[in-house]
C-alpha atoms as a PDB file:
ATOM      1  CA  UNK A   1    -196.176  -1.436-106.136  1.00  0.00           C
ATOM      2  CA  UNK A   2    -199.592  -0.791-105.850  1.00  0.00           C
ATOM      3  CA  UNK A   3    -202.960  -3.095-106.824  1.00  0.00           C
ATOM      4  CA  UNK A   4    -206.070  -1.679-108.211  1.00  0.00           C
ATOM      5  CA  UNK A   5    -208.558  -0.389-105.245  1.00  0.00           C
ATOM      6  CA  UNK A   6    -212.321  -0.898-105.559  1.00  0.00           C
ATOM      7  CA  UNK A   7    -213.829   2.682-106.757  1.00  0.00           C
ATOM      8  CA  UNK A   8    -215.594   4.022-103.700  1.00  0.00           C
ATOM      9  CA  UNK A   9    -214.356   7.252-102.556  1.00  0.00           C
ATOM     10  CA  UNK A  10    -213.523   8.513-106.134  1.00  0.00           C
ATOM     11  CA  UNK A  11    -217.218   7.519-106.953  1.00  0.00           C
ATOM     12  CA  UNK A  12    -218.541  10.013-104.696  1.00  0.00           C
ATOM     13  CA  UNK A  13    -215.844  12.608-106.843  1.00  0.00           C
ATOM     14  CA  UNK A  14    -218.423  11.351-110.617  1.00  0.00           C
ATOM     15  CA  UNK A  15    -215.573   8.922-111.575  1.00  0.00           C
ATOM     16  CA  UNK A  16    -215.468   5.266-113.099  1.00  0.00           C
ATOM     17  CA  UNK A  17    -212.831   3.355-112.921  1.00  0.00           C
ATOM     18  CA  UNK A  18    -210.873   3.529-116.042  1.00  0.00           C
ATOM     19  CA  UNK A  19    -213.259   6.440-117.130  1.00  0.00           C
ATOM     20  CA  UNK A  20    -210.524   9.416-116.496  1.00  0.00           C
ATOM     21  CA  UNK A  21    -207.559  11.123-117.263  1.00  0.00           C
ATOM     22  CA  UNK A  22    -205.139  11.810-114.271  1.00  0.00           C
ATOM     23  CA  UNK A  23    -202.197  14.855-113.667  1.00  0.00           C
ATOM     24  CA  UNK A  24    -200.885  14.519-110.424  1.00  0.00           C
ATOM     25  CA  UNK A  25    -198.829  17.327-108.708  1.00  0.00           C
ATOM     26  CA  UNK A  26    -198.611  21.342-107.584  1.00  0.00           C
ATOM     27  CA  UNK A  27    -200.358  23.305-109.949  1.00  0.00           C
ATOM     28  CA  UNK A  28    -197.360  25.618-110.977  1.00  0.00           C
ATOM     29  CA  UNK A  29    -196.710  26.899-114.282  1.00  0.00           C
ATOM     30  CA  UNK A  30    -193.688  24.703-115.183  1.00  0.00           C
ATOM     31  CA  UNK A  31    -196.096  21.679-114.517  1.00  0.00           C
ATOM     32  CA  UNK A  32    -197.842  23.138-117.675  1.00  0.00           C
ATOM     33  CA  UNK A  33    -201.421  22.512-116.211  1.00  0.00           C
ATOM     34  CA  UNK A  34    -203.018  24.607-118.093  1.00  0.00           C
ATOM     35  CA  UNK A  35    -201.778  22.582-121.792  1.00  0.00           C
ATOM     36  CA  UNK A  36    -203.540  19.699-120.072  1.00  0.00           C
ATOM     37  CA  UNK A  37    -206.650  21.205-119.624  1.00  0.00           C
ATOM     38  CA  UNK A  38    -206.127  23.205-123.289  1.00  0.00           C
ATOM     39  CA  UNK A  39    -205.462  19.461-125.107  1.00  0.00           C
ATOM     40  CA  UNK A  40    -208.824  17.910-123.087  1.00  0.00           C
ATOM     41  CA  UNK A  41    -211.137  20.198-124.188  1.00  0.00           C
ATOM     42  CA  UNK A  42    -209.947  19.708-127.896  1.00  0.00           C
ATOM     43  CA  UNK A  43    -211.062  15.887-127.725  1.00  0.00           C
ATOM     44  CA  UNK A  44    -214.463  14.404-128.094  1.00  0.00           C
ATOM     45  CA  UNK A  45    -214.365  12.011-125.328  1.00  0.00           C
ATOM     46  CA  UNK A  46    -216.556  11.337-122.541  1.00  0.00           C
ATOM     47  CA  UNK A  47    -212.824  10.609-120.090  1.00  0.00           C
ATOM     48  CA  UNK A  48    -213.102  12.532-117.805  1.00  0.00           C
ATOM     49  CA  UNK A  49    -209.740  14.933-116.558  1.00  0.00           C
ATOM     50  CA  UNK A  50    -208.581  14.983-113.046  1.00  0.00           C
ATOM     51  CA  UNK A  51    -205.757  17.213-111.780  1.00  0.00           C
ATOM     52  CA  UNK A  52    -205.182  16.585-107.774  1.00  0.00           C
ATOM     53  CA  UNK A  53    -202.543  18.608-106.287  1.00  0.00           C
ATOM     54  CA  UNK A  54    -203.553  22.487-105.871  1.00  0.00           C
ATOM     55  CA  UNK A  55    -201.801  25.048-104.653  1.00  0.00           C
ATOM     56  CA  UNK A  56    -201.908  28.559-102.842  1.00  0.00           C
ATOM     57  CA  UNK A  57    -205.346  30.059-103.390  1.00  0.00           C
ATOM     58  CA  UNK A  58    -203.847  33.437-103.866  1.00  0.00           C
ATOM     59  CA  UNK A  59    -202.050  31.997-106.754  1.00  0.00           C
ATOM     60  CA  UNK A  60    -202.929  34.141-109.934  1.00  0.00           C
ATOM     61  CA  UNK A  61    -201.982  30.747-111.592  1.00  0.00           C
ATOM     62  CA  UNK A  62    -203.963  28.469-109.518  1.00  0.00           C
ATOM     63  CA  UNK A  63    -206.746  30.497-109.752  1.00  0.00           C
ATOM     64  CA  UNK A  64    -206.987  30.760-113.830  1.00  0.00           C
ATOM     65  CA  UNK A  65    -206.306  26.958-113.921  1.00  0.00           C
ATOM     66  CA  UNK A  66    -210.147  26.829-111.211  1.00  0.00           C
ATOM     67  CA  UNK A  67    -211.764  28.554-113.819  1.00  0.00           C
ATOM     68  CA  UNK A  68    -211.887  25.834-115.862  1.00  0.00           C
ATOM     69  CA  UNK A  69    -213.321  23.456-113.055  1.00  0.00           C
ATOM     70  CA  UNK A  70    -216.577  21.468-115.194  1.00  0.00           C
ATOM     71  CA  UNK A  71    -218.775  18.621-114.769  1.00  0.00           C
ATOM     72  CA  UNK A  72    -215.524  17.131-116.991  1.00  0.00           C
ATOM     73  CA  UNK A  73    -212.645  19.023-115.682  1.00  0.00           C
ATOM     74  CA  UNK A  74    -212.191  18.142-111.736  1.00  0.00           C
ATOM     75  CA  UNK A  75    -209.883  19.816-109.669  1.00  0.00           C
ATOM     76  CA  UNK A  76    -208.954  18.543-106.603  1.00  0.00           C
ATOM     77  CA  UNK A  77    -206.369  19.956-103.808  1.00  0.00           C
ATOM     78  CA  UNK A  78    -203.640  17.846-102.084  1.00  0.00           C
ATOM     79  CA  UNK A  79    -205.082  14.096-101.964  1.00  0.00           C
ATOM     80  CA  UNK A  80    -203.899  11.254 -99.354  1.00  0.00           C
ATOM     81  CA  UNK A  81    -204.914   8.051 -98.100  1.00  0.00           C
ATOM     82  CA  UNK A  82    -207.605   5.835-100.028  1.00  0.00           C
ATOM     83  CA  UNK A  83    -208.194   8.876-101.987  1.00  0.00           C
ATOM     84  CA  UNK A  84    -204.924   8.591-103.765  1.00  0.00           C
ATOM     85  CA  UNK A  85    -205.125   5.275-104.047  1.00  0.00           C
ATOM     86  CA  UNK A  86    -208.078   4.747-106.302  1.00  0.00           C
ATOM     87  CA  UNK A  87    -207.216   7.632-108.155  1.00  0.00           C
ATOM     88  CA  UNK A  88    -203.782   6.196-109.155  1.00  0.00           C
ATOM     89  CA  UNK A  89    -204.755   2.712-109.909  1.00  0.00           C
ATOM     90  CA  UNK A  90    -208.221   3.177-111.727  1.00  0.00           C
ATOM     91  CA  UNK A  91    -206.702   5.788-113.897  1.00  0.00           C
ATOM     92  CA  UNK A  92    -206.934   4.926-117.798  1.00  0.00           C
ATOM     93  CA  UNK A  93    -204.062   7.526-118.931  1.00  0.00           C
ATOM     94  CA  UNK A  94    -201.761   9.543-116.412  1.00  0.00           C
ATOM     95  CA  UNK A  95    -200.261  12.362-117.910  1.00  0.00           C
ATOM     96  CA  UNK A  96    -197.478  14.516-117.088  1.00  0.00           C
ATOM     97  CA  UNK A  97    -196.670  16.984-119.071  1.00  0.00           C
ATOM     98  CA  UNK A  98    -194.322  19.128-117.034  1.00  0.00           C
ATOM     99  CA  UNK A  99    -191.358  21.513-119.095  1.00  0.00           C
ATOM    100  CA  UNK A 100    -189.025  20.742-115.964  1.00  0.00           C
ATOM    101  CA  UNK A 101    -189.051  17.549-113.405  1.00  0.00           C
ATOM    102  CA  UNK A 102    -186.615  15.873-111.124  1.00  0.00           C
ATOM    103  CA  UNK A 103    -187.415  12.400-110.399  1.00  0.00           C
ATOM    104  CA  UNK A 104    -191.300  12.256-110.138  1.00  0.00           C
ATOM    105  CA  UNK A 105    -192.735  10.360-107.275  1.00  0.00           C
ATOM    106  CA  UNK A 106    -196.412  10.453-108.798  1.00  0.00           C
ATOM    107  CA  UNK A 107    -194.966   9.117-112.223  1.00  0.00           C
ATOM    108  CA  UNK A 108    -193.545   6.230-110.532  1.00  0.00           C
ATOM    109  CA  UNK A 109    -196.314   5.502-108.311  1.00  0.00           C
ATOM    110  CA  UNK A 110    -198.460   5.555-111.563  1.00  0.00           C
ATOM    111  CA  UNK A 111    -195.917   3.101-113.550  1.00  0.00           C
ATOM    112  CA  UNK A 112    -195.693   1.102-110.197  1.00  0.00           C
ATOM    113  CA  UNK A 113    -199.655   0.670-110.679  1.00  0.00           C
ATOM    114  CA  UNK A 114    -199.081  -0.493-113.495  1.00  0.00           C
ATOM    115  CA  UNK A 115    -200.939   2.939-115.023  1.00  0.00           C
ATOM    116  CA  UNK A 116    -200.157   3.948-118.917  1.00  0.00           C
ATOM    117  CA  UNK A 117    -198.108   7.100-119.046  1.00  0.00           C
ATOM    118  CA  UNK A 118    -198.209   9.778-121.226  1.00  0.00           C
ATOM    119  CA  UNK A 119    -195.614  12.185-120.353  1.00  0.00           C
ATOM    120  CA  UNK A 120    -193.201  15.461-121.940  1.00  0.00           C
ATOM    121  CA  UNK A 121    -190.384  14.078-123.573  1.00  0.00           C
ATOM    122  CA  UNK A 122    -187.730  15.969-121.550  1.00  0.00           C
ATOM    123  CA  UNK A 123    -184.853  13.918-120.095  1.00  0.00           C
ATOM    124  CA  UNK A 124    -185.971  13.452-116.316  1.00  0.00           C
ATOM    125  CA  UNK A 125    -189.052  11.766-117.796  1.00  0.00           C
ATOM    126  CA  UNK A 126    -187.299   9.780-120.426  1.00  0.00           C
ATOM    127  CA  UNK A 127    -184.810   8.562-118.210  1.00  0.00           C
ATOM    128  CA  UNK A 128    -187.253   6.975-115.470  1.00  0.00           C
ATOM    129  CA  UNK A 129    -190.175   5.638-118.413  1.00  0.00           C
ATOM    130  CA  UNK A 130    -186.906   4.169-120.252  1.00  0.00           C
ATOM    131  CA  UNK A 131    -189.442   3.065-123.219  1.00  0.00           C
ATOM    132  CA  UNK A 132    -192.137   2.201-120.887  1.00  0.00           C
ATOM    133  CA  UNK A 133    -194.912   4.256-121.961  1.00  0.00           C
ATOM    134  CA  UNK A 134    -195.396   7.834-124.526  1.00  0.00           C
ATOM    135  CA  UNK A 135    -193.993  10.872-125.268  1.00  0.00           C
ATOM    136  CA  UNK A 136    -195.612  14.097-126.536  1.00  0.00           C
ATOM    137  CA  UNK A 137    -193.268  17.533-127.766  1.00  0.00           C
ATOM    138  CA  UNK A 138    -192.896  19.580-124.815  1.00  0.00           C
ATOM    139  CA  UNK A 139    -195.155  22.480-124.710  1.00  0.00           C
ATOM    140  CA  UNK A 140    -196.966  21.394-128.306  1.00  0.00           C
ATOM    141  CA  UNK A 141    -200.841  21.120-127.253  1.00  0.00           C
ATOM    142  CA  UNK A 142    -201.521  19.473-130.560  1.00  0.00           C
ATOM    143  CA  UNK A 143    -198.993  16.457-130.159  1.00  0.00           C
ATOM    144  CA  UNK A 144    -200.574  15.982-126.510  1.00  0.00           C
ATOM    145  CA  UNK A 145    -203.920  16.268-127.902  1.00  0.00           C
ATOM    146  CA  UNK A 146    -203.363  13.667-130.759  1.00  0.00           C
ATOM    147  CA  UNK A 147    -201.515  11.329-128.068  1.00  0.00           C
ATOM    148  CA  UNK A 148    -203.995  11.618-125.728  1.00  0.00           C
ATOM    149  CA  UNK A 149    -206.601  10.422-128.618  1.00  0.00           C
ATOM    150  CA  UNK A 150    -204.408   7.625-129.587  1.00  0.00           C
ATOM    151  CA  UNK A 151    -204.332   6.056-126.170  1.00  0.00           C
ATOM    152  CA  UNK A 152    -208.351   6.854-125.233  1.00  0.00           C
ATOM    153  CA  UNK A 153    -208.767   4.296-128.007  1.00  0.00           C
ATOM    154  CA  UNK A 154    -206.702   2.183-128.101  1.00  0.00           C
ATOM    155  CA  UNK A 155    -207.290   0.282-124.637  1.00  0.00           C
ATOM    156  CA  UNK A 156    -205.064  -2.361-126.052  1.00  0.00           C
ATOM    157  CA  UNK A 157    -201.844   0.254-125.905  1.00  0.00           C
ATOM    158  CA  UNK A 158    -202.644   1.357-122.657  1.00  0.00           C
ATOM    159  CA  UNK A 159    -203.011  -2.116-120.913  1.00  0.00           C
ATOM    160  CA  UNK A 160    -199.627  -2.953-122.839  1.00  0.00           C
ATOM    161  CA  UNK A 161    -198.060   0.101-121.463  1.00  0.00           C
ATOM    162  CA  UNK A 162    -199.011  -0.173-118.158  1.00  0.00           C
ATOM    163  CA  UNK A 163    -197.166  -3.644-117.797  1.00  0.00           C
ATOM    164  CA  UNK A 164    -194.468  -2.752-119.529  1.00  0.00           C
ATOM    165  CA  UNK A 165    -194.353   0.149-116.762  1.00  0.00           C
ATOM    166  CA  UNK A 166    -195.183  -2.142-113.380  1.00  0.00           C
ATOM    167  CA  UNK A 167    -192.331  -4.291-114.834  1.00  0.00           C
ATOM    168  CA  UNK A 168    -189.866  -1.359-115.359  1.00  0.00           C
ATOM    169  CA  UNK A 169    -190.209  -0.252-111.531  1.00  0.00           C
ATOM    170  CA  UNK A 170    -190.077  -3.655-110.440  1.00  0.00           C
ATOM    171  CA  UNK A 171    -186.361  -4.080-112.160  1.00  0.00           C
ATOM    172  CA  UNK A 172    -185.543  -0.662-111.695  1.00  0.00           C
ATOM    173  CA  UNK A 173    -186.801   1.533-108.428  1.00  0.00           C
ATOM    174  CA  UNK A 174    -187.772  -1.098-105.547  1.00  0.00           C
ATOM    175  CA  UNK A 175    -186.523   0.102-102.244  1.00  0.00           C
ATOM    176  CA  UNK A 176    -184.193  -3.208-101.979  1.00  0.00           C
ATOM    177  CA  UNK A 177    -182.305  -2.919-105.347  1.00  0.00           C
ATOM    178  CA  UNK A 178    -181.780   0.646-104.540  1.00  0.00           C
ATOM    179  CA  UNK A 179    -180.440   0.495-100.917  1.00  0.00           C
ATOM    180  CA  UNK A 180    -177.917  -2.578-102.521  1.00  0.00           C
ATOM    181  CA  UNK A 181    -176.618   0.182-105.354  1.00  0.00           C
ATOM    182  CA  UNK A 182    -176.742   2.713-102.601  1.00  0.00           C
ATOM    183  CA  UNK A 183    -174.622   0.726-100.331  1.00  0.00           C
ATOM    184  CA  UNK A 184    -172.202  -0.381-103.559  1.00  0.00           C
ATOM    185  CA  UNK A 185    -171.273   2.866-103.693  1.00  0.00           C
ATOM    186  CA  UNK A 186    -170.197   4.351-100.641  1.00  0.00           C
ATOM    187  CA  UNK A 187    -168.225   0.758-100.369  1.00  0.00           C
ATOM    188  CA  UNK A 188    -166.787   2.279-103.269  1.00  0.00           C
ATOM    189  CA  UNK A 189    -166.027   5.711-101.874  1.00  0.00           C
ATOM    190  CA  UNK A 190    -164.599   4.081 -99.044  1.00  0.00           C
ATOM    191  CA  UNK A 191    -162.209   2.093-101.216  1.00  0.00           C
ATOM    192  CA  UNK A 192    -163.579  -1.330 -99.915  1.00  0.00           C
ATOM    193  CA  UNK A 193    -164.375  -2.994-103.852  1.00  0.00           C
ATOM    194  CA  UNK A 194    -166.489  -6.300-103.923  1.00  0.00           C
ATOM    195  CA  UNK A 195    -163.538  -8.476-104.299  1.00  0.00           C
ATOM    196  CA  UNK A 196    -161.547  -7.285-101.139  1.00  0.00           C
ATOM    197  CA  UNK A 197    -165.148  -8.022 -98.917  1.00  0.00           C
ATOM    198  CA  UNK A 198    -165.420 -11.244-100.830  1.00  0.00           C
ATOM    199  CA  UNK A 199    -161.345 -12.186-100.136  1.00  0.00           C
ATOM    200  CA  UNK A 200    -162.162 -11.566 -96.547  1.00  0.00           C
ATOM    201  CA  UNK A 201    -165.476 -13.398 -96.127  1.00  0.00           C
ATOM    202  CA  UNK A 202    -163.253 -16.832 -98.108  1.00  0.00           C
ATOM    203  CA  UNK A 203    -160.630 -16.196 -95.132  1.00  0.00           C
ATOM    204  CA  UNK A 204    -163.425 -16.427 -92.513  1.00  0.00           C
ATOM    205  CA  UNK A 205    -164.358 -19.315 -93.967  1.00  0.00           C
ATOM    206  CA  UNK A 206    -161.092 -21.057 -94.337  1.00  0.00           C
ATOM    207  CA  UNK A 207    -160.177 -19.906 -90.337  1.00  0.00           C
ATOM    208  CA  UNK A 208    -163.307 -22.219 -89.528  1.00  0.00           C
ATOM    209  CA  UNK A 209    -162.348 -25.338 -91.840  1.00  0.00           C
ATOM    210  CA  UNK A 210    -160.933 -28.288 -90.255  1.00  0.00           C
ATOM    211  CA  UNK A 211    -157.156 -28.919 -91.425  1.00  0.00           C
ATOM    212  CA  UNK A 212    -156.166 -30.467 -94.605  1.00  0.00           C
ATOM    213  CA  UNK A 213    -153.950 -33.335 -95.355  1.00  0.00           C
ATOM    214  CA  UNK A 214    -150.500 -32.614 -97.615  1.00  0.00           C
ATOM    215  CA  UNK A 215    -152.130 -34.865-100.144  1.00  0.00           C
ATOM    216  CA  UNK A 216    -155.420 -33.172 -99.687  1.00  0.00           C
ATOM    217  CA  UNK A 217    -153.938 -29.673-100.804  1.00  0.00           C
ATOM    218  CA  UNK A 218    -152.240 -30.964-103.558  1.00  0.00           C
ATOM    219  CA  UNK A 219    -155.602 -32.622-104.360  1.00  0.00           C
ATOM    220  CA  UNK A 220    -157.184 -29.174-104.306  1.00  0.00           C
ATOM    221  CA  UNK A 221    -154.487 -27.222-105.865  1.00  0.00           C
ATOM    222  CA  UNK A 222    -154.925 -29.487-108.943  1.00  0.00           C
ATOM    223  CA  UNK A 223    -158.080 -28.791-109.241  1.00  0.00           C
ATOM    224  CA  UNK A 224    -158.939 -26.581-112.382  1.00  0.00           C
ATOM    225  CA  UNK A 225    -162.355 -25.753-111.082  1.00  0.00           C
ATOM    226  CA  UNK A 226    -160.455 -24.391-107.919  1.00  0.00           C
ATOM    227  CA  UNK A 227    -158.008 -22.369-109.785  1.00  0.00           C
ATOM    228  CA  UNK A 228    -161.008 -21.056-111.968  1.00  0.00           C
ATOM    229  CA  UNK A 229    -162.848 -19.875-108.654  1.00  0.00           C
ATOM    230  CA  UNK A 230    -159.603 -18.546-106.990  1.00  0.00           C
ATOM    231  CA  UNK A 231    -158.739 -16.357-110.148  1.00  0.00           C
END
């Protein structure tokens, strides 16, 4: 989870916060860069569009995508450090709009920033937003275009969104809760279920209690509240 950084180095970049559009990742063809940059240009906005990531310089890709490198389209190679920080949390939109994903780290550092998402409605995407920010037609620059001009105006959407997303990787993708399911299931490929490691942890527990009376086990066998847990 990440908090919003004061703008300092990304000033030095021409940003404000809150005053750009962010793609984060390799630019490769599949990341569909270039429908990005296509959809920007269509909007009269002064938001700004960042794409950090890069790639080879030999890349016949990479280099058509620098071509388009403007006072409002920056393009930035692989970013680290207090770099990526301010760029992720003083975003106002981060967009993905990739034709294939697996799970996205820079999508859920951007929801974990609490960032609004715009991303391709594919199922990799879908599955980690879970209704936690938009969805544009894969591959259709007009739908990105027309979300994209939705959400640069509508600040109350994006702030919205952008909760909605912090609170979705809070319940969903902390380290903790995953290393618990993690462990859950190899306990589970290993044939030791939840009950059996609970039965054994009430029989440690027993071995260490002092013993009972006769009429304080008939007491306790009585009890419906003790049948109730035992069951």
């Amino acid at each position: 989870m990440r908090k919003v950084r004061p703008a300092i180095r990304i000033r030095e970049l021409g940003l404000r916060p809150a005053q750009y559009i962010l793609f984060l990742g390799r630019f490769s063809p599949e990341k569909n860069c270039h429908l990005l940059i296509d959809a920007h240009k269509q909007i009269d906005t002064t938001a700004k569009l960042v794409l950090a990531g890069g790639g080879p310089g030999s890349d016949p890709y990479v280099q058509q995508l620098r071509k388009h490198a403007s006072d409002r389209i920056i393009l930035l190679d692989y970013v680290s450090g207090d770099t990526f920080e301010e760029l992720v949390t003083n975003t106002m939109i981060f967009v993905l709009p990739s034709d294939l994903e697996g799970l996205s780290l820079a999508l859920l550092e951007a929801m974990g920033a609490g960032r609004c998402v715009l991303v391709s409605d594919i199922p990799e995407n879908r599955e980690l937003m879970e209704n936690a920010g938009f969805t544009f037609r894969p591959g259709d620059t007009e739908d990105l275009k027309k979300m994209l001009s939705l959400l640069i105006r509508a600040e109350f959407l994006r702030e919205a969104a952008g909760r909605t997303a912090r609170q979705r990787i809070q319940e969903a993708y902390l380290w903790p809760r995953i290393a618990s399911q993690i462990e859950q299931a190899y306990l589970q490929l290993m044939g030791w279920e939840a009950d059996q490691t609970s039965a054994s942890d009430e029989a440690s527990k027993n071995r260490r209690k002092p013993p009972q009376s006769a009429s304080e086990n008939a007491i306790g066998a009585e009890d419906p509240g003790d049948r109730k847990l035992i069951a």
